[in-house]
N, C-alpha and C. Protein backbone atom coordinates (compact mmCIF):
# COMPACT_ATOMS: atom_id res chain seq x y z
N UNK A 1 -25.16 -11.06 -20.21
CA UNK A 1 -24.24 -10.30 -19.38
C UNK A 1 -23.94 -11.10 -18.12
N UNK A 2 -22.63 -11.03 -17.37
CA UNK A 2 -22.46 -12.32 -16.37
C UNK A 2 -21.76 -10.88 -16.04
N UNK A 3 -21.50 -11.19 -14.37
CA UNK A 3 -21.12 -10.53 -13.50
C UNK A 3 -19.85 -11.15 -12.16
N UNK A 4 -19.15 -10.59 -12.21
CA UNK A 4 -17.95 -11.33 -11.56
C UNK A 4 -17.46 -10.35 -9.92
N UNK A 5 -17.03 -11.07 -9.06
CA UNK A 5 -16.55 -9.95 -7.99
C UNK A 5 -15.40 -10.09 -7.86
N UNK A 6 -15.07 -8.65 -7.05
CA UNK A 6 -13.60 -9.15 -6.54
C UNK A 6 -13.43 -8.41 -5.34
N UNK A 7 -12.68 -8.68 -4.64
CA UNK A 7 -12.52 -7.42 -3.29
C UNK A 7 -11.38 -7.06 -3.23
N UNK A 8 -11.67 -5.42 -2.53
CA UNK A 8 -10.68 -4.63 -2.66
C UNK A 8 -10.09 -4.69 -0.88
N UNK A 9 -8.61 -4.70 -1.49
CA UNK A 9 -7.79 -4.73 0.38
C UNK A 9 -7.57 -3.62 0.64
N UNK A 10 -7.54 -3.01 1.61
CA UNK A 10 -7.01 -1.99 2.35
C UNK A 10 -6.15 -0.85 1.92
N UNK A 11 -5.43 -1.42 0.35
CA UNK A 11 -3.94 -0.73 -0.30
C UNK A 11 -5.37 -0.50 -1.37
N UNK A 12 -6.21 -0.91 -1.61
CA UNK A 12 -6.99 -0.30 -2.87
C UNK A 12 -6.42 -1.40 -3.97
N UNK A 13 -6.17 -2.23 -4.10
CA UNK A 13 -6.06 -3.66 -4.63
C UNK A 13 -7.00 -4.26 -5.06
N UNK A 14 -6.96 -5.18 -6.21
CA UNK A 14 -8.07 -6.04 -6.41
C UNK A 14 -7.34 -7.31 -7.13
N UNK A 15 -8.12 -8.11 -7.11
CA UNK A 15 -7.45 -9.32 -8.08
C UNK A 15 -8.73 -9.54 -9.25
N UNK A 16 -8.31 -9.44 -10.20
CA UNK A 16 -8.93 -10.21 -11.38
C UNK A 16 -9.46 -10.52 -11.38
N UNK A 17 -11.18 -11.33 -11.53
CA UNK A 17 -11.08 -12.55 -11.39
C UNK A 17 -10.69 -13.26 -12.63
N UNK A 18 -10.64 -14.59 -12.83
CA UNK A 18 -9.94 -15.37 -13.86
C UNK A 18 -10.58 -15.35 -15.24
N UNK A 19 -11.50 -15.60 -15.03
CA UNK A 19 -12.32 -15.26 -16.20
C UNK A 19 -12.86 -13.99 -17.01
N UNK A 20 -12.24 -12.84 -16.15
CA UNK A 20 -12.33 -11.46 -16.59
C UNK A 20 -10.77 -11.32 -17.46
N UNK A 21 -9.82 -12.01 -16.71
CA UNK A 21 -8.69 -11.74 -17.17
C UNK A 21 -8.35 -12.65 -18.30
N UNK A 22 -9.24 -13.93 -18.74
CA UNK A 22 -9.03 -14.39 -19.93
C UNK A 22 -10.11 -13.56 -20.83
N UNK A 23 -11.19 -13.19 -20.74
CA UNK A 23 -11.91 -12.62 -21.47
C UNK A 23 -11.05 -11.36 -22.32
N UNK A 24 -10.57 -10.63 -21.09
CA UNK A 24 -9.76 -9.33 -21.88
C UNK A 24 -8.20 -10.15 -22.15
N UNK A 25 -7.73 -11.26 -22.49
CA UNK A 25 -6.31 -11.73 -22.86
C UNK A 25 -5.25 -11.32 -21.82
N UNK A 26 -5.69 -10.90 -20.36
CA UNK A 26 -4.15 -10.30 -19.53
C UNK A 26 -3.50 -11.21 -19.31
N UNK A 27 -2.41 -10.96 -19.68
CA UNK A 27 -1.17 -12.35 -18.58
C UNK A 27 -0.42 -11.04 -17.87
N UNK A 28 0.12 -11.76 -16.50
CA UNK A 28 0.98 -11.40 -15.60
C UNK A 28 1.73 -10.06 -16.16
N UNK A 29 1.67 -8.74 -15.14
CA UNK A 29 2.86 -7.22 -15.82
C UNK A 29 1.62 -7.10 -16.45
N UNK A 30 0.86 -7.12 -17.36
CA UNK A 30 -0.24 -6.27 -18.05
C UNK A 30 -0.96 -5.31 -17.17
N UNK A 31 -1.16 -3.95 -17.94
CA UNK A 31 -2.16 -3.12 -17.57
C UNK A 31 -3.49 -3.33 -17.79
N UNK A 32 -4.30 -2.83 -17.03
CA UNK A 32 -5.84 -2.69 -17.83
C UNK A 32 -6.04 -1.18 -17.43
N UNK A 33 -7.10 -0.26 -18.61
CA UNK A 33 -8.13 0.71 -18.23
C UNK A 33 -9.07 1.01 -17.73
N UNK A 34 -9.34 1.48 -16.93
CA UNK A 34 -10.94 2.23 -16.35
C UNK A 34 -11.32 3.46 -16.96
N UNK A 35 -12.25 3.06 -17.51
CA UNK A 35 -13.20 4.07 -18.73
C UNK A 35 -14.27 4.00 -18.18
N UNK A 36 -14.36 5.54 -18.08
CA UNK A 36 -15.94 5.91 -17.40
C UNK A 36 -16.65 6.01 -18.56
N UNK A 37 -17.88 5.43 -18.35
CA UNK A 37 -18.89 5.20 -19.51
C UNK A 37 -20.37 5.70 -19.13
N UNK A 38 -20.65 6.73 -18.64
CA UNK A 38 -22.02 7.36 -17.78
C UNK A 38 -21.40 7.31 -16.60
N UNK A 39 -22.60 6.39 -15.97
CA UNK A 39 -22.59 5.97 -14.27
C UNK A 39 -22.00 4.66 -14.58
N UNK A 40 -21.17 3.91 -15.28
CA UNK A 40 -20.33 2.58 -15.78
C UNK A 40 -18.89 2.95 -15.44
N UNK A 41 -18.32 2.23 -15.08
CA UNK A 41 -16.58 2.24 -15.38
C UNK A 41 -16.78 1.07 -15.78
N UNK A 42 -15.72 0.96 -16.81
CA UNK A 42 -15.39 -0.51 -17.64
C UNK A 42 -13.93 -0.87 -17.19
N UNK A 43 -14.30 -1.97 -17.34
CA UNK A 43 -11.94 -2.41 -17.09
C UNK A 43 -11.94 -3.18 -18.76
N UNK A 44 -11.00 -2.28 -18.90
CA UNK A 44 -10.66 -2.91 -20.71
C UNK A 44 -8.96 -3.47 -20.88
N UNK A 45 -8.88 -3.93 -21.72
CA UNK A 45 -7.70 -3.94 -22.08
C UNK A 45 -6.30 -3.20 -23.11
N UNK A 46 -5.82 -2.10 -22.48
CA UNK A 46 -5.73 -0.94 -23.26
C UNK A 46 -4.87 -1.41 -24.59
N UNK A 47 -4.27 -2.48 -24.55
CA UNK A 47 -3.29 -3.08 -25.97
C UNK A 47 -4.63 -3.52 -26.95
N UNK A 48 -5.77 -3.57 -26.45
CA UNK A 48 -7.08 -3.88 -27.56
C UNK A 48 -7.39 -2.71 -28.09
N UNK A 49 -7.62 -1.86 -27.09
CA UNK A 49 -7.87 -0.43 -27.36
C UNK A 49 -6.74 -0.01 -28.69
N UNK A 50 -5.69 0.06 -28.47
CA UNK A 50 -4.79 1.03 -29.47
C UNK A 50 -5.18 -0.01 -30.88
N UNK A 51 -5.01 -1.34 -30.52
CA UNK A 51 -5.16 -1.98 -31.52
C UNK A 51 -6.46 -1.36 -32.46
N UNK A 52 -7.68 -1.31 -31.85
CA UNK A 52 -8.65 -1.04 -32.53
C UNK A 52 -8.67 0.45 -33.05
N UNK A 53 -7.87 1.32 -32.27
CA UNK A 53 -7.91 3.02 -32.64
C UNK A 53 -7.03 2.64 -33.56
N UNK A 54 -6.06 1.85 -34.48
CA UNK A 54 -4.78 2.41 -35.22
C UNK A 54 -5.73 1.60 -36.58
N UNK A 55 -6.43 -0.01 -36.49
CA UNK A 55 -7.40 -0.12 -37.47
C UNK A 55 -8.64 0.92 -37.84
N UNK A 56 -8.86 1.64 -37.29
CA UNK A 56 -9.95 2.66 -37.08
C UNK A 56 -9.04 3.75 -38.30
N UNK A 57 -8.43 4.12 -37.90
CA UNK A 57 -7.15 5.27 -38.47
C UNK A 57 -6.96 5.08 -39.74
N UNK A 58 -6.78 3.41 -39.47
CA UNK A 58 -6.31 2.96 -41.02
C UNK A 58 -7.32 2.37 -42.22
N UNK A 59 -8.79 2.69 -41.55
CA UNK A 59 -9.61 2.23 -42.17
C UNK A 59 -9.83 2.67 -43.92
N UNK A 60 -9.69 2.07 -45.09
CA UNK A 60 -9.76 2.53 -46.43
C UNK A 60 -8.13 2.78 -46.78
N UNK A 61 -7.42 2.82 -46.07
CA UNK A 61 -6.18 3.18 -46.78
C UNK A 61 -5.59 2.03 -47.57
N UNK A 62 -5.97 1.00 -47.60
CA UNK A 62 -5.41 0.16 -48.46
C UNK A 62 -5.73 0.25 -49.76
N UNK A 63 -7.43 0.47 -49.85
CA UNK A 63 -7.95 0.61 -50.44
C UNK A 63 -7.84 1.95 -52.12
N UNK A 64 -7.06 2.89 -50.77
CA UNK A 64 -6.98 4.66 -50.97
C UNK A 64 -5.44 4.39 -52.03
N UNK A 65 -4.86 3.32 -51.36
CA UNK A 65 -3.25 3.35 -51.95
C UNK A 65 -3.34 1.86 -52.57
N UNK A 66 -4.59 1.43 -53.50
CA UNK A 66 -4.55 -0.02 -53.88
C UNK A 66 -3.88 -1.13 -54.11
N UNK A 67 -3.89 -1.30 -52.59
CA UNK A 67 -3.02 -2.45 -52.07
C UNK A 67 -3.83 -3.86 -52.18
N UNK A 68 -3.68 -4.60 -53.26
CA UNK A 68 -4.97 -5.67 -53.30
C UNK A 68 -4.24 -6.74 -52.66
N UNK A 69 -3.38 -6.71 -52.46
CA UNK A 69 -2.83 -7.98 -52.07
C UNK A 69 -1.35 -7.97 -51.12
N UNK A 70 -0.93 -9.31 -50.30
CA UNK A 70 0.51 -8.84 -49.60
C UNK A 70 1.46 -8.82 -50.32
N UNK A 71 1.53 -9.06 -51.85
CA UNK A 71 2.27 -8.70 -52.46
C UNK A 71 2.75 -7.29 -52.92
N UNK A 72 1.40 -6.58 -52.90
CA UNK A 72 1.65 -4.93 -53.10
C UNK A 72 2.05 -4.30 -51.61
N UNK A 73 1.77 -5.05 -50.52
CA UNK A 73 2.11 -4.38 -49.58
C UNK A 73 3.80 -4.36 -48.95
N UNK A 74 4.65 -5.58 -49.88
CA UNK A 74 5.83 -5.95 -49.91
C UNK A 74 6.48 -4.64 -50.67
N UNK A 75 5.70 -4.42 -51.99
CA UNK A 75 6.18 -3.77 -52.72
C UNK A 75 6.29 -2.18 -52.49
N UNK A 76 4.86 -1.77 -51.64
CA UNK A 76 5.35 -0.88 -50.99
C UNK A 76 6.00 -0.39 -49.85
N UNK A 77 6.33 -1.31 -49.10
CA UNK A 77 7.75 -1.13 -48.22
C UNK A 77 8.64 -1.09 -48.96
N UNK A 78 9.02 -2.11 -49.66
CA UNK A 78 10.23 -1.85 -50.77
C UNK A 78 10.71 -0.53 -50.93
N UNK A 79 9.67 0.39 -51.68
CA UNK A 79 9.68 1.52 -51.88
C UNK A 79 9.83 2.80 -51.34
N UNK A 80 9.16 2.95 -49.92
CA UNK A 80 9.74 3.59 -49.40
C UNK A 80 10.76 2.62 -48.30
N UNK A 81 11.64 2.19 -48.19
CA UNK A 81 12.77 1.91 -47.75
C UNK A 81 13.69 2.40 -48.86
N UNK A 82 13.35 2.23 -50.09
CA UNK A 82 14.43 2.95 -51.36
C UNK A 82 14.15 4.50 -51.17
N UNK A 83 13.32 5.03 -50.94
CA UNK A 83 13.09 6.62 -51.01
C UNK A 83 14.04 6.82 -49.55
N UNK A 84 13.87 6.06 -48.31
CA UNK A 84 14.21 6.80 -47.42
C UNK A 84 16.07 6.51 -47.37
N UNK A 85 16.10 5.30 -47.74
CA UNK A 85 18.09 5.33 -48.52
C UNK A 85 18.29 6.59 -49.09
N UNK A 86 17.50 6.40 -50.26
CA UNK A 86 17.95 7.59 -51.07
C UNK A 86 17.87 9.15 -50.33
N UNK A 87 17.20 9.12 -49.65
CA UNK A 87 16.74 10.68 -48.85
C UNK A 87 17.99 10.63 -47.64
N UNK A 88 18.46 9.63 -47.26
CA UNK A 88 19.48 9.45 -46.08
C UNK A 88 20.52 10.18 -46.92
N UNK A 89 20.80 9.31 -48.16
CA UNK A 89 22.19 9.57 -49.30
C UNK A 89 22.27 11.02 -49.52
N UNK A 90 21.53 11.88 -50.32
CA UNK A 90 21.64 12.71 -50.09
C UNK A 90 21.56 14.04 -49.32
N UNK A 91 20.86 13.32 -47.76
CA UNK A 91 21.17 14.86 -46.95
C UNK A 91 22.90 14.29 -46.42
N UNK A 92 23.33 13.56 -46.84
CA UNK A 92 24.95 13.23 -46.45
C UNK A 92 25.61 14.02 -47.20
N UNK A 93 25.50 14.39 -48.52
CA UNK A 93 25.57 14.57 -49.40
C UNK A 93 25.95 16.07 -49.40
């Protein structure tokens, strides 16, 4: 565990330090989170976060809809892009 500082100005400001901000991937305009964790606040990086909640979500579904390969996963876009044509076509209809 390594420990980094930073100080806060007057406006409630802080800067990064550099190595916190490559650790979590921020470049320049990025947000980060404060997640209370007990008596912890963490600073995370919330684009990791969703990333990991939507693999979390999607955990087994490939599996569930046996997708063995990126070829089946071509094939099922294919498919529904033809269902949702066809579903466009006829509420025109």
């Amino acid at each position: 565990m390594s420990m980094e500082l930073a100080k806060i100005t007057s406006k409630g400001q802080i800067t990064l330090p550099i190595e916190i901000r490559r650790r979590l991937r921020l470049k320049d305009g990025d947000k980060v989170a404060f997640i209370e964790m007990g008596s912890q606040i963490v600073v995370a990086n919330p684009i990791a976060i969703a990333i990991k909640d939507v693999q979390e979500a999607f955990a087994g579904e490939a599996e569930r809809l046996e997708l063995k390969d990126e070829e089946d996963v071509v094939s099922l876009v294919k498919e529904v892009r033809r269902n949702r044509k066809a579903k466009q076509r006829a509420d025109r209809a």
